[in-house]
PDB file of N, CA and C in Angstrom:
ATOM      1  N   UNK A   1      11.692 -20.905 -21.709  1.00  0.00           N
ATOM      2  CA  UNK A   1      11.727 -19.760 -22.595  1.00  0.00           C
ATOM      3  C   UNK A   1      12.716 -18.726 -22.030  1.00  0.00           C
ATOM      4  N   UNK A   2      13.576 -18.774 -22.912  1.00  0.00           N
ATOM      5  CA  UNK A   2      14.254 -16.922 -22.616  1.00  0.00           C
ATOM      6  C   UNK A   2      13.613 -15.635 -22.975  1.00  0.00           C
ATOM      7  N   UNK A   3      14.099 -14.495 -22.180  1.00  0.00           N
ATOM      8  CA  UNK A   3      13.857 -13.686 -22.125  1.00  0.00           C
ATOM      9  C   UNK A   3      14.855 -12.515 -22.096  1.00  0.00           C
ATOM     10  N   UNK A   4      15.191 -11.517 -22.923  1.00  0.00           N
ATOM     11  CA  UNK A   4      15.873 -10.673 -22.605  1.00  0.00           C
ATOM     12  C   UNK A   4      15.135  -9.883 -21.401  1.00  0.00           C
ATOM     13  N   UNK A   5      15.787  -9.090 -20.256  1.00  0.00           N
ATOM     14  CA  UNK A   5      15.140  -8.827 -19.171  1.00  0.00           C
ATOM     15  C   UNK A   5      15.937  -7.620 -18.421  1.00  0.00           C
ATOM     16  N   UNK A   6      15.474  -6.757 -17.556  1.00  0.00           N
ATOM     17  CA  UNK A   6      16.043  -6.151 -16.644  1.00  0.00           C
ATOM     18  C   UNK A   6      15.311  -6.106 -15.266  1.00  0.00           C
ATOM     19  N   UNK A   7      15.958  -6.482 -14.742  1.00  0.00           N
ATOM     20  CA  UNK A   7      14.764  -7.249 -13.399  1.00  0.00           C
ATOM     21  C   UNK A   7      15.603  -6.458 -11.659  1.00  0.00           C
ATOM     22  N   UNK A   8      16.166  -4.734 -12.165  1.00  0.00           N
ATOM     23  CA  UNK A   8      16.588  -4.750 -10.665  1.00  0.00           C
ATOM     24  C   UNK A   8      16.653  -2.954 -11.293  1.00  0.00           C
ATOM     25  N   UNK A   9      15.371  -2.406 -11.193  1.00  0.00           N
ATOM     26  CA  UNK A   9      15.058  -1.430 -11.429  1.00  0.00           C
ATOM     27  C   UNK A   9      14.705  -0.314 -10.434  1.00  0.00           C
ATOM     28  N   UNK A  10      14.575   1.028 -10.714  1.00  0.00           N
ATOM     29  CA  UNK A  10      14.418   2.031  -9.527  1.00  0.00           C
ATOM     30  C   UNK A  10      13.636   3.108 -10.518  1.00  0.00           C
ATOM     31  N   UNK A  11      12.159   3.238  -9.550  1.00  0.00           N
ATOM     32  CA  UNK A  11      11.826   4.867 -10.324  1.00  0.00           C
ATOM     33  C   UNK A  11      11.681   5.989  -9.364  1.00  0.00           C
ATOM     34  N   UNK A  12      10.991   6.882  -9.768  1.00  0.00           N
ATOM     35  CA  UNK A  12      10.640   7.855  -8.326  1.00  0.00           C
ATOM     36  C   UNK A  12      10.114   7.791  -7.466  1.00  0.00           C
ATOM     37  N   UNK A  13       9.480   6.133  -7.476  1.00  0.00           N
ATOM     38  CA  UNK A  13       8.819   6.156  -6.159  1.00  0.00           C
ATOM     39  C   UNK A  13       9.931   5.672  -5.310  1.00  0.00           C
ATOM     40  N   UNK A  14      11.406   5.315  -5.684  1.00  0.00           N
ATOM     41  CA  UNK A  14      12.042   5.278  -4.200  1.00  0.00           C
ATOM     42  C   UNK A  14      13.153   6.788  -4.897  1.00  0.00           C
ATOM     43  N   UNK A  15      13.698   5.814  -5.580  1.00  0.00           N
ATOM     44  CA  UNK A  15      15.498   6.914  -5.726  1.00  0.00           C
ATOM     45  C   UNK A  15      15.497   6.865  -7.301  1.00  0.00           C
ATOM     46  N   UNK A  16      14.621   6.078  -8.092  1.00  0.00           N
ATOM     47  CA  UNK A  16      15.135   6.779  -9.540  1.00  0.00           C
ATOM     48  C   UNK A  16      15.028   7.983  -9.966  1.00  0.00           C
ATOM     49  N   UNK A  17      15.350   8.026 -11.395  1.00  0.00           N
ATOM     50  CA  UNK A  17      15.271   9.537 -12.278  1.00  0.00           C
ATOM     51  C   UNK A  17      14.182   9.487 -12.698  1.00  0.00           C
ATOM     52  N   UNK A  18      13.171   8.135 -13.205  1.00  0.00           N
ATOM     53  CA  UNK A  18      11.911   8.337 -13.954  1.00  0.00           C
ATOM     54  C   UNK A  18      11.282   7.741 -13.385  1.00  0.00           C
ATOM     55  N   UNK A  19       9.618   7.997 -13.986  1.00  0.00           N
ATOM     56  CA  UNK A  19       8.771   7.424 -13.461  1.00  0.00           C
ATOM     57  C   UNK A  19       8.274   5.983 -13.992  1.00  0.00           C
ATOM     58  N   UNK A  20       7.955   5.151 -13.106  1.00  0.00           N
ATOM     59  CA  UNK A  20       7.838   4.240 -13.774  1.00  0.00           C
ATOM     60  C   UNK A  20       7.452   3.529 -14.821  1.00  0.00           C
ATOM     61  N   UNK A  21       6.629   4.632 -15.635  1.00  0.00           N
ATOM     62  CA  UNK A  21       5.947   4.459 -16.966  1.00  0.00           C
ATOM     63  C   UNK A  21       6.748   4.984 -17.836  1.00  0.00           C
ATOM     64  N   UNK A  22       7.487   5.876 -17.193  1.00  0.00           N
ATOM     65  CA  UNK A  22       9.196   6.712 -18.143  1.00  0.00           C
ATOM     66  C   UNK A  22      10.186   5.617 -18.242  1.00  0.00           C
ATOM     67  N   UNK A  23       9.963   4.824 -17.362  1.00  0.00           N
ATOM     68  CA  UNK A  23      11.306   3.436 -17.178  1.00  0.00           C
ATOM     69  C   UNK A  23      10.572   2.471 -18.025  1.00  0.00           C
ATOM     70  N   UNK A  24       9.277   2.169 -17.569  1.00  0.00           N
ATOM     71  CA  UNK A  24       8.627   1.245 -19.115  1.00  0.00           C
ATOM     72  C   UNK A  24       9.495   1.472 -20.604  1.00  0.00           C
ATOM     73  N   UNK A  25       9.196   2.548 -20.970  1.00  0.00           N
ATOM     74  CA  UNK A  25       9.561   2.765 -22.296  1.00  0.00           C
ATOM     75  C   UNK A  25      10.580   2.931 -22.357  1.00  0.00           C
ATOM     76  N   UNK A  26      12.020   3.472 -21.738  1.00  0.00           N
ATOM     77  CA  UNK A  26      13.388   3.186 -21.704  1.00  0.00           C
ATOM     78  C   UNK A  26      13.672   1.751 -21.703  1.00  0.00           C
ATOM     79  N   UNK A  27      12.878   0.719 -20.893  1.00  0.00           N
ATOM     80  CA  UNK A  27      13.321  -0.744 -20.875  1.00  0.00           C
ATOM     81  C   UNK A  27      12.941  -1.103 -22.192  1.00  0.00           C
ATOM     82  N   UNK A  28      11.793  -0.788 -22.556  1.00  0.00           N
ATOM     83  CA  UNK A  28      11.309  -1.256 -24.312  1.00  0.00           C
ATOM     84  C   UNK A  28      11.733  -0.833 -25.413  1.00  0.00           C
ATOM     85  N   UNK A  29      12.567   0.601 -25.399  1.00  0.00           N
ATOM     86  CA  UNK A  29      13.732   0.903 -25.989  1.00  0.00           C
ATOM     87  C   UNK A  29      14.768   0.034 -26.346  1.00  0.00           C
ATOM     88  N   UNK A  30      15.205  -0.666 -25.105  1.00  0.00           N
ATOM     89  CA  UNK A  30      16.506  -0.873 -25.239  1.00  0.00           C
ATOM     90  C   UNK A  30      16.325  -2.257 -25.316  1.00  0.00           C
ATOM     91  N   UNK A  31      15.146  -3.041 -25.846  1.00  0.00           N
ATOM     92  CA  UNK A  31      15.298  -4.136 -26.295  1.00  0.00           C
ATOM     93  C   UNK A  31      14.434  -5.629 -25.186  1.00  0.00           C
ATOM     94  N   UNK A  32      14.593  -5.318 -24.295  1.00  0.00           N
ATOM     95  CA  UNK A  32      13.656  -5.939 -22.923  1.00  0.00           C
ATOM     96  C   UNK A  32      12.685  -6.430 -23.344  1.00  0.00           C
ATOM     97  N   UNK A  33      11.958  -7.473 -22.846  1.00  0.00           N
ATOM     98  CA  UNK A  33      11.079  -8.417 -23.379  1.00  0.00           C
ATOM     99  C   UNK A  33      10.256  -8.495 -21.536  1.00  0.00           C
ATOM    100  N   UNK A  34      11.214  -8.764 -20.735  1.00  0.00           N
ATOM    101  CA  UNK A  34      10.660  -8.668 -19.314  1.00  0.00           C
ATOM    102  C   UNK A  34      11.449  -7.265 -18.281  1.00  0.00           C
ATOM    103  N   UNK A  35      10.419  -7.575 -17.519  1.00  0.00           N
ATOM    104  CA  UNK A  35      10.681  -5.992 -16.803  1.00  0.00           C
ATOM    105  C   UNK A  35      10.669  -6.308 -15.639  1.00  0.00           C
ATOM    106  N   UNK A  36      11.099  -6.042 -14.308  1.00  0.00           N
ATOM    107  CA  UNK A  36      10.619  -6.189 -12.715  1.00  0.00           C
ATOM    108  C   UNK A  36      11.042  -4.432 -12.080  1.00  0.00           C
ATOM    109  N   UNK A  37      10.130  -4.076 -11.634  1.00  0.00           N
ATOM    110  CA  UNK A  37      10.405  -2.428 -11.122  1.00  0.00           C
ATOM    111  C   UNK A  37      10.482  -2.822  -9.497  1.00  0.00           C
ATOM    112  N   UNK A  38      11.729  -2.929  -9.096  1.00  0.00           N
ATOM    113  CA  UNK A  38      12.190  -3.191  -7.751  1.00  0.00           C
ATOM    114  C   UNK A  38      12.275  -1.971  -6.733  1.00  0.00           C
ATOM    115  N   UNK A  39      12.085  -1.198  -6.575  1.00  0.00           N
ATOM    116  CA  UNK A  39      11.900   0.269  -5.658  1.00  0.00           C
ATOM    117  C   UNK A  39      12.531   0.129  -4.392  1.00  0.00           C
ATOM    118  N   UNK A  40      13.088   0.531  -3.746  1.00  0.00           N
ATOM    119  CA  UNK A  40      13.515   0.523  -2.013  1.00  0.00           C
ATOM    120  C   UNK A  40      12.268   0.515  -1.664  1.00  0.00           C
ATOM    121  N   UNK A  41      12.308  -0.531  -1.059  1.00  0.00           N
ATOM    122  CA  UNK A  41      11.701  -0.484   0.347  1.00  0.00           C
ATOM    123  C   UNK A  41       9.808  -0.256   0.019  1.00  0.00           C
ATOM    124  N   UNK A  42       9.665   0.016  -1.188  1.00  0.00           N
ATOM    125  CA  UNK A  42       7.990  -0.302  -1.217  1.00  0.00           C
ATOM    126  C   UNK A  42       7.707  -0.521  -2.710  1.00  0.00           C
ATOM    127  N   UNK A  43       6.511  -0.433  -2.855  1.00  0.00           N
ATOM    128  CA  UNK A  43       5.468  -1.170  -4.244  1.00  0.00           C
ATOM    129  C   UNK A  43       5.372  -0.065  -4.545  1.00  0.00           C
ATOM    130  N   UNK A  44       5.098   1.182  -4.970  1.00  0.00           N
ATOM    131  CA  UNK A  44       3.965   2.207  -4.686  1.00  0.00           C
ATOM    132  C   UNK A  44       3.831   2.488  -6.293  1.00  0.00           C
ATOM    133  N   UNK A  45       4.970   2.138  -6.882  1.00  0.00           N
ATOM    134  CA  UNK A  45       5.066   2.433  -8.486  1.00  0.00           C
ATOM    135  C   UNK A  45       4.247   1.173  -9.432  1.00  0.00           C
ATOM    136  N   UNK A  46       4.345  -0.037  -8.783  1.00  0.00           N
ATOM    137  CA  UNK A  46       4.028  -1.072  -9.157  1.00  0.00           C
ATOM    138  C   UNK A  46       3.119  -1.049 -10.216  1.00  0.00           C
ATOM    139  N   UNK A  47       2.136  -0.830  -9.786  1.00  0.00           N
ATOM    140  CA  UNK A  47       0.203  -0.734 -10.452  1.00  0.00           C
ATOM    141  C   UNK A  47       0.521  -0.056 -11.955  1.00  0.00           C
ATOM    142  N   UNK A  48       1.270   1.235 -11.968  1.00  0.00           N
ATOM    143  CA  UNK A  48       1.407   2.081 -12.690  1.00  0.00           C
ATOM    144  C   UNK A  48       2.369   1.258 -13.905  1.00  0.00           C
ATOM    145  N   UNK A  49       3.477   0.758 -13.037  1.00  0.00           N
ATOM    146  CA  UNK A  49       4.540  -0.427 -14.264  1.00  0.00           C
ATOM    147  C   UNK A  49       3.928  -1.389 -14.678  1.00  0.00           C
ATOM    148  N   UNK A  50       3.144  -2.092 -13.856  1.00  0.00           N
ATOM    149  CA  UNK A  50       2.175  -2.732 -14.675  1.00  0.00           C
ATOM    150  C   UNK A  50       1.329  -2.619 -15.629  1.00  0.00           C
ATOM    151  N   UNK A  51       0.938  -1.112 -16.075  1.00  0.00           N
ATOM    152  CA  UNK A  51      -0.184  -0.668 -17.048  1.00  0.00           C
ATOM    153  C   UNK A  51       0.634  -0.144 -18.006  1.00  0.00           C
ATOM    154  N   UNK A  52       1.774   0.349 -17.560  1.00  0.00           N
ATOM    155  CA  UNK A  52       2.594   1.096 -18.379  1.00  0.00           C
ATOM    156  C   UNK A  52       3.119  -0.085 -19.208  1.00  0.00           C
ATOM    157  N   UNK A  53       3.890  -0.961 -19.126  1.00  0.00           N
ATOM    158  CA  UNK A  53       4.693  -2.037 -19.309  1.00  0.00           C
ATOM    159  C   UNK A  53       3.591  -3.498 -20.173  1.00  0.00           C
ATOM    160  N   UNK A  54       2.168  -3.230 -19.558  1.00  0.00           N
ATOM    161  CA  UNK A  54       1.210  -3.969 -20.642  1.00  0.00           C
ATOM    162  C   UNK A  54       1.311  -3.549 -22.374  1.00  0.00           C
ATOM    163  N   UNK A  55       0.874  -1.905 -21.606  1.00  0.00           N
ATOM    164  CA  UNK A  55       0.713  -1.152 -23.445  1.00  0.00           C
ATOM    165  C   UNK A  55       1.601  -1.223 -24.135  1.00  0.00           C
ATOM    166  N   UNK A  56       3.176  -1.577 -23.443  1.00  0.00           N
ATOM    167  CA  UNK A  56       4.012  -2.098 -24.438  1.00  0.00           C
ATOM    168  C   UNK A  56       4.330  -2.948 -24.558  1.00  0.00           C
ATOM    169  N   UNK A  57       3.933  -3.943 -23.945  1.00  0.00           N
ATOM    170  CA  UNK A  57       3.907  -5.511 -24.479  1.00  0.00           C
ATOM    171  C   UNK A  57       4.931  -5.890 -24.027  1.00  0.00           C
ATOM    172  N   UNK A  58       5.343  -5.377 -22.263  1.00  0.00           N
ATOM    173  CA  UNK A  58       6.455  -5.789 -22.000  1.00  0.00           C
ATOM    174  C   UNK A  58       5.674  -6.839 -20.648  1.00  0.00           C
ATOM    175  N   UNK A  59       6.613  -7.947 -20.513  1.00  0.00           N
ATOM    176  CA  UNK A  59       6.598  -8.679 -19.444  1.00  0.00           C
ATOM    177  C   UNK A  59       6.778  -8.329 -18.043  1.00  0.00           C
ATOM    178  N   UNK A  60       6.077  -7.585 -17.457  1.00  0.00           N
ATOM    179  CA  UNK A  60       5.976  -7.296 -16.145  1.00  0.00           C
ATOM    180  C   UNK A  60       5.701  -7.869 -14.796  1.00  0.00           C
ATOM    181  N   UNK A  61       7.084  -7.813 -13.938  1.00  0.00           N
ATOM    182  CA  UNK A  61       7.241  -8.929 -12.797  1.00  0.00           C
ATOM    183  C   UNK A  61       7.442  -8.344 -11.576  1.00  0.00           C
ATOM    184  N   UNK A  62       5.933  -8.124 -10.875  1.00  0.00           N
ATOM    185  CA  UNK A  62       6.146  -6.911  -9.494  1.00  0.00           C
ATOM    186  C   UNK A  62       7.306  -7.719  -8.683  1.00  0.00           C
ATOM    187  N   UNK A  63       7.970  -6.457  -8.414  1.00  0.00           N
ATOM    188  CA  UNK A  63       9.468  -6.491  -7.623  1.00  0.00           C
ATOM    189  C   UNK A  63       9.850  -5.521  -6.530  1.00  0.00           C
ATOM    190  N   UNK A  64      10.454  -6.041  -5.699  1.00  0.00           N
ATOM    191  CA  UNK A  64      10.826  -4.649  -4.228  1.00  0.00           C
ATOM    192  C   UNK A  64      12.459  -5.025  -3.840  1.00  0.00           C
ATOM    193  N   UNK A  65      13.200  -3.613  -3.646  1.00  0.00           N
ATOM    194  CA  UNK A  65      14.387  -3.983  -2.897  1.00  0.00           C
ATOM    195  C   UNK A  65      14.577  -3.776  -1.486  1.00  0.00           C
ATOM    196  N   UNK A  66      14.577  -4.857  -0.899  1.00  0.00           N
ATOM    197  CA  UNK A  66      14.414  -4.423   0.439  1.00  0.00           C
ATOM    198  C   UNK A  66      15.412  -4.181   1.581  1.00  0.00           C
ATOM    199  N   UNK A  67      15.420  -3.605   2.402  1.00  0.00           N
ATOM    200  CA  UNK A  67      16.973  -3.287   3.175  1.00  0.00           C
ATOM    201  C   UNK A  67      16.816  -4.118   4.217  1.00  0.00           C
ATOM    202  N   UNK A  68      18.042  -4.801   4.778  1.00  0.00           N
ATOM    203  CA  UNK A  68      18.283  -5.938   5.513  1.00  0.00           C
ATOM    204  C   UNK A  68      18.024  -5.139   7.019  1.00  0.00           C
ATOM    205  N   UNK A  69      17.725  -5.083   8.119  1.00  0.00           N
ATOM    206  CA  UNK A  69      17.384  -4.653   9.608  1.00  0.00           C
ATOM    207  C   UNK A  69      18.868  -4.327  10.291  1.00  0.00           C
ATOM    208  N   UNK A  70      20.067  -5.820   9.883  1.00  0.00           N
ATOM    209  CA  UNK A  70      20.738  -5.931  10.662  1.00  0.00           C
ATOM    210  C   UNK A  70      22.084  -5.264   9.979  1.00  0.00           C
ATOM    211  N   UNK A  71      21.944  -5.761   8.786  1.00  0.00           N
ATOM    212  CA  UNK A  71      23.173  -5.114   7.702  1.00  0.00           C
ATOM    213  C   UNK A  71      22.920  -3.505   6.800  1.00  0.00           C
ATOM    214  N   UNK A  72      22.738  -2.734   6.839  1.00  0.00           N
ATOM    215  CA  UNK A  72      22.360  -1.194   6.647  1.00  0.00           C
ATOM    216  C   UNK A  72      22.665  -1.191   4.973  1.00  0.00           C
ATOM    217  N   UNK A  73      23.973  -1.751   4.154  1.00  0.00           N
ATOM    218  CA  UNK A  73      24.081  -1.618   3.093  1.00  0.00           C
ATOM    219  C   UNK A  73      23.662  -3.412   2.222  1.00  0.00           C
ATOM    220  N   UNK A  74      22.976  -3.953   2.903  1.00  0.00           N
ATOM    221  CA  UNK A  74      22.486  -5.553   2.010  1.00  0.00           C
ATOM    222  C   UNK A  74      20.915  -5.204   1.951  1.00  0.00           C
ATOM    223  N   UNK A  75      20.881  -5.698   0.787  1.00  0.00           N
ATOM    224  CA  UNK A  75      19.618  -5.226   0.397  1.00  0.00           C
ATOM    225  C   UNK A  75      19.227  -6.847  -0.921  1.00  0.00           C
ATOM    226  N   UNK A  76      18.223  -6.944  -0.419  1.00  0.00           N
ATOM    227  CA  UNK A  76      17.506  -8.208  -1.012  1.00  0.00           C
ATOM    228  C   UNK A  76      16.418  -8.042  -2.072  1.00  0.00           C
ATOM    229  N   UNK A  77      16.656  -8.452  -3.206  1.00  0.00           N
ATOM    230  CA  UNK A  77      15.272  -8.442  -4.023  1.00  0.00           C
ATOM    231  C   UNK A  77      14.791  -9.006  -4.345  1.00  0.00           C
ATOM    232  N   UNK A  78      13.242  -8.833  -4.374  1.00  0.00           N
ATOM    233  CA  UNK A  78      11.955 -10.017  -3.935  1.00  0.00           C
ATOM    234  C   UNK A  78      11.120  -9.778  -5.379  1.00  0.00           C
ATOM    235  N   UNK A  79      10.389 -10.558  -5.524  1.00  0.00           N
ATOM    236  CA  UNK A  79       9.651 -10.755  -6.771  1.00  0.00           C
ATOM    237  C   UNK A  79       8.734 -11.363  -7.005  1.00  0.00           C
ATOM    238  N   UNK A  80       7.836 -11.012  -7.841  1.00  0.00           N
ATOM    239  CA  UNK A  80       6.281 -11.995  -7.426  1.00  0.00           C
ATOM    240  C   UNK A  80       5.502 -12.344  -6.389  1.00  0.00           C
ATOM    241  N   UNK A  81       5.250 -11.330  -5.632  1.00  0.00           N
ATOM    242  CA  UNK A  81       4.510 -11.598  -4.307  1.00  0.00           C
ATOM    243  C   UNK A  81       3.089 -10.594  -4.183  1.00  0.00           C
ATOM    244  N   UNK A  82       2.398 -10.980  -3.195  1.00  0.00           N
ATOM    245  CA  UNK A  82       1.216 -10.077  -2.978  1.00  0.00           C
ATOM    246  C   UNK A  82       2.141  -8.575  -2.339  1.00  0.00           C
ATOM    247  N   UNK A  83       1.171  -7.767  -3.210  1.00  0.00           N
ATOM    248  CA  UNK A  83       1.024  -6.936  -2.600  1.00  0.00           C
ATOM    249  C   UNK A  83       0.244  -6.069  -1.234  1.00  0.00           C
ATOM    250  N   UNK A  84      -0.229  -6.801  -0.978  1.00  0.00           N
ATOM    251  CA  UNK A  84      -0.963  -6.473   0.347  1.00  0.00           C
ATOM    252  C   UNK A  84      -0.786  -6.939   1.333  1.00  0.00           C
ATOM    253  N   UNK A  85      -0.138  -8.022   1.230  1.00  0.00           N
ATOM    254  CA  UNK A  85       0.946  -9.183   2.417  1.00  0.00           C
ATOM    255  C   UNK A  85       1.736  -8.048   3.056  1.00  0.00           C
ATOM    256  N   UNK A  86       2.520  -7.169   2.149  1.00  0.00           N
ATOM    257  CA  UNK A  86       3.503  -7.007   2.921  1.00  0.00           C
ATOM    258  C   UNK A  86       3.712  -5.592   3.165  1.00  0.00           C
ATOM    259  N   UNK A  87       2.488  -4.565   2.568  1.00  0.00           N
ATOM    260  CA  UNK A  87       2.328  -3.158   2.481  1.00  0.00           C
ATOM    261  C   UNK A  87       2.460  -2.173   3.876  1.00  0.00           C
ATOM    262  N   UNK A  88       2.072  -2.728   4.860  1.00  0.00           N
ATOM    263  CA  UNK A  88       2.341  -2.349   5.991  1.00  0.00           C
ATOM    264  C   UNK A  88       3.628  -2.394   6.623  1.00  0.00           C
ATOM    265  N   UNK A  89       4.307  -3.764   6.395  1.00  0.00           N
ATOM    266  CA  UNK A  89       6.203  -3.366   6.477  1.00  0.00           C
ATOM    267  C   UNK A  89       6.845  -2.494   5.679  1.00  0.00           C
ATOM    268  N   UNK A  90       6.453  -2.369   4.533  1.00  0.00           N
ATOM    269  CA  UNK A  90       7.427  -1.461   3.690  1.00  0.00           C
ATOM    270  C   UNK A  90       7.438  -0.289   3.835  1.00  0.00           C
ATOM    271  N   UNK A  91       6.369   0.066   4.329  1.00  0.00           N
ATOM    272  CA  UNK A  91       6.026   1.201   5.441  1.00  0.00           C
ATOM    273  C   UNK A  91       6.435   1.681   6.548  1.00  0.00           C
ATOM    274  N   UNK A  92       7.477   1.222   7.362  1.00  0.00           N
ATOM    275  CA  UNK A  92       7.926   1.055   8.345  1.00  0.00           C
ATOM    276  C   UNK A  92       9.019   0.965   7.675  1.00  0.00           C
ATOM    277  N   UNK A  93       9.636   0.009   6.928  1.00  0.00           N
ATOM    278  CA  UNK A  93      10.819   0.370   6.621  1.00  0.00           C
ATOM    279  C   UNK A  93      10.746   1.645   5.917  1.00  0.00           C
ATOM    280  N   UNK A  94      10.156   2.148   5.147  1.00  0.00           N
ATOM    281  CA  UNK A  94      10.531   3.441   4.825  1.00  0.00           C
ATOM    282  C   UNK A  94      10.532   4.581   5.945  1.00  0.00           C
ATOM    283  N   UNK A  95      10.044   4.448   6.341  1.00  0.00           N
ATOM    284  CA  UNK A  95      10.083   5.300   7.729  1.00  0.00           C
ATOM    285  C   UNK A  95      11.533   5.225   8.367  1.00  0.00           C
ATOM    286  N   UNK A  96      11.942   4.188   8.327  1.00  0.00           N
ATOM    287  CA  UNK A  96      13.516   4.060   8.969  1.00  0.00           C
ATOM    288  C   UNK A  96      14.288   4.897   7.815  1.00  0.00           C
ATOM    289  N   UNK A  97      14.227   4.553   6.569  1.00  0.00           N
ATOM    290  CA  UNK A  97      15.260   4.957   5.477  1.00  0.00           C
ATOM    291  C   UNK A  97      14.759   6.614   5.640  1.00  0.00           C
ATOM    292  N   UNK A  98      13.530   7.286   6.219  1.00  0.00           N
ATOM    293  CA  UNK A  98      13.566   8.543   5.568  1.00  0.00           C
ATOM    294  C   UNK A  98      14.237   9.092   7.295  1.00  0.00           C
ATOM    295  N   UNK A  99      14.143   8.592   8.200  1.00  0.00           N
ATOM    296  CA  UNK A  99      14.890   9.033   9.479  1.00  0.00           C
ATOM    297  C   UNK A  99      16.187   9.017   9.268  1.00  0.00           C
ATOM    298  N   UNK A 100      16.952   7.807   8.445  1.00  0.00           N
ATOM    299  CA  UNK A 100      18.208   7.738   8.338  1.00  0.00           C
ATOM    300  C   UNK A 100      18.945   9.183   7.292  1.00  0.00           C
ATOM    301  N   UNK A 101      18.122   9.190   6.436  1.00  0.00           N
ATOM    302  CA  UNK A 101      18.514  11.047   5.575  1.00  0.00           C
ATOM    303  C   UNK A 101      18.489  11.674   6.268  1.00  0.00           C
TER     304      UNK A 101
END
């Protein structure tokens, strides 16, 4: 099955302009069928894109962008995973990204 999709998203819980239930309905605006809310470096918006992104009947695919240790500007994005696996690193990496500002 296809999907129209936007799967490499940012809200205020790292560096976007909206919140992730504000980015729900901009993605369902503009036609999106699936959604993934990818954030630097943590989940924290997740729960919220998920409820937001149900009521509109959008396809929601928890997502994180994560910053590489060794390379400062590569950044990897992950998708479909527990959230509780990995809540304690993203934590730590944010801690690096808010020392680095």
């Amino acid at each position: 099955m296809t999907y129209k999709s936007d799967l490499h998203t940012h809200s205020t819980a790292s560096d976007g302009q909206y919140t992730p239930s504000e980015l729900a309905e901009l993605v369902k605006k503009r036609g999106a069928e699936a959604w993934a809310l990818t954030d630097h470096d943590n989940v924290d918006g997740v729960e919220e894109a998920k409820t937001a992104g149900k009521a509109l009947g959008l396809q929601v695919i928890q997502g994180v962008e994560l910053s590489a240790d060794d390379y400062l500007n590569l950044h990897i994005l992950g998708y479909d995973f527990s959230t509780s696996a990995i809540k304690n690193w993203l934590d730590s990496l944010r801690g690096g990204r808010d020392n680095r500002k």
